[in-house]
N, C-alpha and C. Protein backbone atom coordinates (compact mmCIF):
# COMPACT_ATOMS: atom_id res chain seq x y z
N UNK A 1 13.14 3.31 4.72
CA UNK A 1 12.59 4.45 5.42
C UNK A 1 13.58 4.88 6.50
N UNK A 2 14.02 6.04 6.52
CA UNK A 2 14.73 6.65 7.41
C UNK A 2 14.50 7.88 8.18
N UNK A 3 14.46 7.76 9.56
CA UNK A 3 13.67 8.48 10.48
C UNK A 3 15.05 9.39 11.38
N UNK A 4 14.17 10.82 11.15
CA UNK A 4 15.52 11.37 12.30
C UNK A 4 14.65 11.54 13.62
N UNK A 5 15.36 11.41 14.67
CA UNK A 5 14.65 11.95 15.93
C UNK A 5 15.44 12.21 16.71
N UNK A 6 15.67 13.69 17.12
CA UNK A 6 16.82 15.34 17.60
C UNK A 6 17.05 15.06 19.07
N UNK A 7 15.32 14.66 19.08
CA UNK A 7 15.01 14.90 20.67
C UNK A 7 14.12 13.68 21.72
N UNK A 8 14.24 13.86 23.13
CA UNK A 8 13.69 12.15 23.55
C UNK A 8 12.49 12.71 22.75
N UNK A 9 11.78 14.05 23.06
CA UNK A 9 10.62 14.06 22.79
C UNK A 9 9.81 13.40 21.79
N UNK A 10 11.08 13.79 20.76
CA UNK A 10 10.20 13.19 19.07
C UNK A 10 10.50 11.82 19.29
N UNK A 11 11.33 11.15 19.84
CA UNK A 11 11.55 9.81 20.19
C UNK A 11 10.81 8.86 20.76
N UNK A 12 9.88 9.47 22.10
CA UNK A 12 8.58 8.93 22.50
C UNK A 12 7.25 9.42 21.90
N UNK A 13 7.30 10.60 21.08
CA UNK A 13 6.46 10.39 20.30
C UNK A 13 6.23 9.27 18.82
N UNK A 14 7.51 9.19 18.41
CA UNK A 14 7.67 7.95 17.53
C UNK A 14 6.75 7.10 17.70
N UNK A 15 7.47 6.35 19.61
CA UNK A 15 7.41 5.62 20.05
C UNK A 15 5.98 5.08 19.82
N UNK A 16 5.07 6.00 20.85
CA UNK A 16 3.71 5.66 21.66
C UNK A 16 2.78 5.67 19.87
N UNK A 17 3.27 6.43 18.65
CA UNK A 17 2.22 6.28 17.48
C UNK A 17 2.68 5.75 16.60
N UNK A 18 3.73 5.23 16.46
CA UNK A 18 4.19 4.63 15.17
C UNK A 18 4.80 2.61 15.70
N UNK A 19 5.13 2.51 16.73
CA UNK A 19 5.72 1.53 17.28
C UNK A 19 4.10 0.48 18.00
N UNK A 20 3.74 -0.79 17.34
CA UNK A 20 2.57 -1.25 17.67
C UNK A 20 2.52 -2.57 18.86
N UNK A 21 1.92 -2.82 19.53
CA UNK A 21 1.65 -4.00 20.32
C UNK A 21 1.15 -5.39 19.04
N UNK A 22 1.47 -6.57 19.84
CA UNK A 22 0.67 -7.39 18.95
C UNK A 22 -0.44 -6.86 18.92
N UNK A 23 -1.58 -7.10 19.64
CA UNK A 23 -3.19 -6.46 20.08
C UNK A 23 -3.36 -5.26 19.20
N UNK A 24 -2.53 -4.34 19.48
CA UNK A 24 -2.50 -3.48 18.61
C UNK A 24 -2.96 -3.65 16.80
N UNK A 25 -1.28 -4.43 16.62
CA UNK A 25 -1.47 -4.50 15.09
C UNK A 25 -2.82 -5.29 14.82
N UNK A 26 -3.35 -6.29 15.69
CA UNK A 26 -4.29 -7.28 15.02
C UNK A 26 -5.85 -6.56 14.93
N UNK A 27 -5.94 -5.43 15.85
CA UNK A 27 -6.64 -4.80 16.19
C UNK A 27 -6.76 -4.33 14.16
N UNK A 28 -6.20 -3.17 14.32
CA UNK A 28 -5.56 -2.66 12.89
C UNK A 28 -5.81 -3.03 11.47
N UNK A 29 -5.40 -4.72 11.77
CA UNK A 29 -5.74 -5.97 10.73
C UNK A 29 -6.79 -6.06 10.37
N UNK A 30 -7.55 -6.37 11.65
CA UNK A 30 -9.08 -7.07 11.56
C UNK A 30 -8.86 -8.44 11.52
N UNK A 31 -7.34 -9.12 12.76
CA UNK A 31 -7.42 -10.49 12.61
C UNK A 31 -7.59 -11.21 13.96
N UNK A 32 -7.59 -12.51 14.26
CA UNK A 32 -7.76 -12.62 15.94
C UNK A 32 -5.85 -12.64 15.93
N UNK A 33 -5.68 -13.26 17.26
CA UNK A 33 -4.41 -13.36 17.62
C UNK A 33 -3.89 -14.58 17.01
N UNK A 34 -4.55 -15.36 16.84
CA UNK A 34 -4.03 -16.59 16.22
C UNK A 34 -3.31 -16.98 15.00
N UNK A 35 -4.02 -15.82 14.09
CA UNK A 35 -3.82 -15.29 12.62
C UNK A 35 -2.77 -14.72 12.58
N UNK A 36 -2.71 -13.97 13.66
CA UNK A 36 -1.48 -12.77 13.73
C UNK A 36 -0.26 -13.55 13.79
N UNK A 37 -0.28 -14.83 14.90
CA UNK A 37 0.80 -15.52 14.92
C UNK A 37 1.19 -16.25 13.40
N UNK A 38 0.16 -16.69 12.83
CA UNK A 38 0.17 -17.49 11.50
C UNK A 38 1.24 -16.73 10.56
N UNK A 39 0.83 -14.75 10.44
CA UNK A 39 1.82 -14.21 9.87
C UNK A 39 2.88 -14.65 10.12
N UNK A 40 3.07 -14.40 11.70
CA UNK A 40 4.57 -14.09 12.12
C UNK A 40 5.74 -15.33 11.33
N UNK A 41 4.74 -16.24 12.01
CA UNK A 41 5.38 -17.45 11.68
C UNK A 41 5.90 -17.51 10.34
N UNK A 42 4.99 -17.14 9.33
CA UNK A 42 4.97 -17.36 7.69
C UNK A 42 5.84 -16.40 7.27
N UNK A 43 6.22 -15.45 8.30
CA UNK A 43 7.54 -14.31 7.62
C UNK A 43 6.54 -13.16 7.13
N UNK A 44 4.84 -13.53 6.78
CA UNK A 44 4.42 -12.22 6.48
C UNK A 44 4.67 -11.35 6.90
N UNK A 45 4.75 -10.82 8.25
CA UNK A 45 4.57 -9.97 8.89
C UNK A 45 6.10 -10.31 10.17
N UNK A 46 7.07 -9.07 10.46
CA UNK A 46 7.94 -9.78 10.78
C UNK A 46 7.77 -8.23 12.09
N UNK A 47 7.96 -8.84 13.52
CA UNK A 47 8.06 -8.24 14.48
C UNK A 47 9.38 -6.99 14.46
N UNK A 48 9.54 -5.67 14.40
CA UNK A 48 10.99 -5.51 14.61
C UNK A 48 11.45 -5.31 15.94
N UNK A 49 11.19 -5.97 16.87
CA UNK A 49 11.79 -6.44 18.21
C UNK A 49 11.17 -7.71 18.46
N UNK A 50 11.10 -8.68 19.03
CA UNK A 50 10.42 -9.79 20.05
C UNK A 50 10.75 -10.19 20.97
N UNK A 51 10.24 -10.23 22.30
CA UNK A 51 10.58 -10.46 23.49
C UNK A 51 9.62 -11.69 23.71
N UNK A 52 9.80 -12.41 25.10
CA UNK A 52 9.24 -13.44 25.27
C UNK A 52 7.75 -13.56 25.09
N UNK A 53 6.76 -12.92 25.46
CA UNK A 53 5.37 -12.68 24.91
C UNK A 53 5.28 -11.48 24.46
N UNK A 54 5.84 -10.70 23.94
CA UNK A 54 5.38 -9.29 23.51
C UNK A 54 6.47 -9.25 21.83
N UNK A 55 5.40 -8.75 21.06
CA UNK A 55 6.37 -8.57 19.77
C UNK A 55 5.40 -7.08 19.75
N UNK A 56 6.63 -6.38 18.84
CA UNK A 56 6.67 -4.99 18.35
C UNK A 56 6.53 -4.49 17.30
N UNK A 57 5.63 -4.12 16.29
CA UNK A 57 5.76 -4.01 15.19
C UNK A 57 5.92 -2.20 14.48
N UNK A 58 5.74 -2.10 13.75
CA UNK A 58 6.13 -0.43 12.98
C UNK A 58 4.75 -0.19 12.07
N UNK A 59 4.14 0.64 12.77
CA UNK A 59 2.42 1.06 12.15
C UNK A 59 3.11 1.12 10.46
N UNK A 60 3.76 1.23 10.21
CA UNK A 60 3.79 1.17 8.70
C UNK A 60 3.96 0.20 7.47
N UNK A 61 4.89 -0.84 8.66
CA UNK A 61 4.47 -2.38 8.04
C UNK A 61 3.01 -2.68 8.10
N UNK A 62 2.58 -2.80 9.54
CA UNK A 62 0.79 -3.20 9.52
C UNK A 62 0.12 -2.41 8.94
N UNK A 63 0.11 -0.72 8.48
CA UNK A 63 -0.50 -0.41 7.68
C UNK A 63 -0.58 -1.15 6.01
N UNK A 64 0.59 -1.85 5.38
CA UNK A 64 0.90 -2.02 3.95
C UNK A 64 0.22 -3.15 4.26
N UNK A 65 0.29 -4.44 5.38
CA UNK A 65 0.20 -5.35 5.35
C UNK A 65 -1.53 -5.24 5.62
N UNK A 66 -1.88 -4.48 5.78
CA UNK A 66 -3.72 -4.48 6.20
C UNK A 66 -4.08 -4.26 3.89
N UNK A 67 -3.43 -3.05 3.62
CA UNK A 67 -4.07 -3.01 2.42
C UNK A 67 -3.67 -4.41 1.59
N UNK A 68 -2.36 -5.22 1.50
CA UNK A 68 -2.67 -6.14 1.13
C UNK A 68 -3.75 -7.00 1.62
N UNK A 69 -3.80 -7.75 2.86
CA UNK A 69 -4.96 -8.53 3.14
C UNK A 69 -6.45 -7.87 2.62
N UNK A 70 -6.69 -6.12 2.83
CA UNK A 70 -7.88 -5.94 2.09
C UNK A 70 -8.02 -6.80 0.58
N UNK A 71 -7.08 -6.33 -0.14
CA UNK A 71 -6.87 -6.69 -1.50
C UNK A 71 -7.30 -8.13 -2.00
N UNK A 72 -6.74 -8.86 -0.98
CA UNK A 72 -6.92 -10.22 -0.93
C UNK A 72 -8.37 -10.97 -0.69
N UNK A 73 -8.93 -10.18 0.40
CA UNK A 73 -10.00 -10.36 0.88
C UNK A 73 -11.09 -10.08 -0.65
N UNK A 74 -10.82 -8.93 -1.12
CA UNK A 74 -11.75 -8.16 -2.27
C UNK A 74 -11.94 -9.12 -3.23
N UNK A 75 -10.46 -9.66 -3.69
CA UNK A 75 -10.80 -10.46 -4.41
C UNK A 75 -10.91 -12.21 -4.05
N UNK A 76 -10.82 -12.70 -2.71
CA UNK A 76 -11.04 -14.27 -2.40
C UNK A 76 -12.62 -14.23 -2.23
N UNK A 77 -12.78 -13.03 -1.55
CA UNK A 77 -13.92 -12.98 -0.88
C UNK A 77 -15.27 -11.62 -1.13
N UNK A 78 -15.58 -11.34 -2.69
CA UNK A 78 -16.54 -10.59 -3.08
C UNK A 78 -17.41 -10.28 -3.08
N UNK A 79 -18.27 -11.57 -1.98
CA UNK A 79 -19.34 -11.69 -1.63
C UNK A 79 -19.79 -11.09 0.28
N UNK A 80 -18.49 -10.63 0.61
CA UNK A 80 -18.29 -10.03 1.85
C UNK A 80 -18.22 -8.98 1.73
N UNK A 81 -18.95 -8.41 0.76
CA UNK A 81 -18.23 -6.31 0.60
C UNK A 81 -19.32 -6.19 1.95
N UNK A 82 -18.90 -5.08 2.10
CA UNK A 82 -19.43 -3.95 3.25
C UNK A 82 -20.26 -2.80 2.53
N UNK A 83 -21.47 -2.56 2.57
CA UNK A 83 -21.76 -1.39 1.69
C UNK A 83 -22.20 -0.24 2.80
């Protein structure tokens, strides 16, 4: 995926809607924080910055990575639908 951005403007707009907090992404997920780390750790889910407590992720990884876990969920767990 390749992104142009001309101006700061489109640059902090990037920023503030496409660029996620942990809290954020787990929010997103539907996981606690603990889980979230479990990704990180496991390479599922890979921060693209990390600083000492704060990792950064790209709404478009945690978007792909939410429909897999749905997927997963649908089928580990069929007896959890939502109607």
């Amino acid at each position: 995926m390749k992104y142009h951005l001309d101006s700061r403007e489109e640059i902090e707009n990037f920023i503030c809607n496409e660029v996620l907090t942990t809290g954020e992404a787990s929010e997103i997920l539907g996981v606690k924080r603990a889980r979230m780390s479990q990704l990180i750790k496991e390479g599922k889910l890979t921060p693209v910055k990390k600083m000492d407590k704060v990792s950064l992720f790209l709404r478009a990884d945690v978007e792909a990575k939410k429909k897999e876990l749905e997927a997963l969920r649908e089928k580990y767990q069929p007896y959890n639908k939502s109607e």
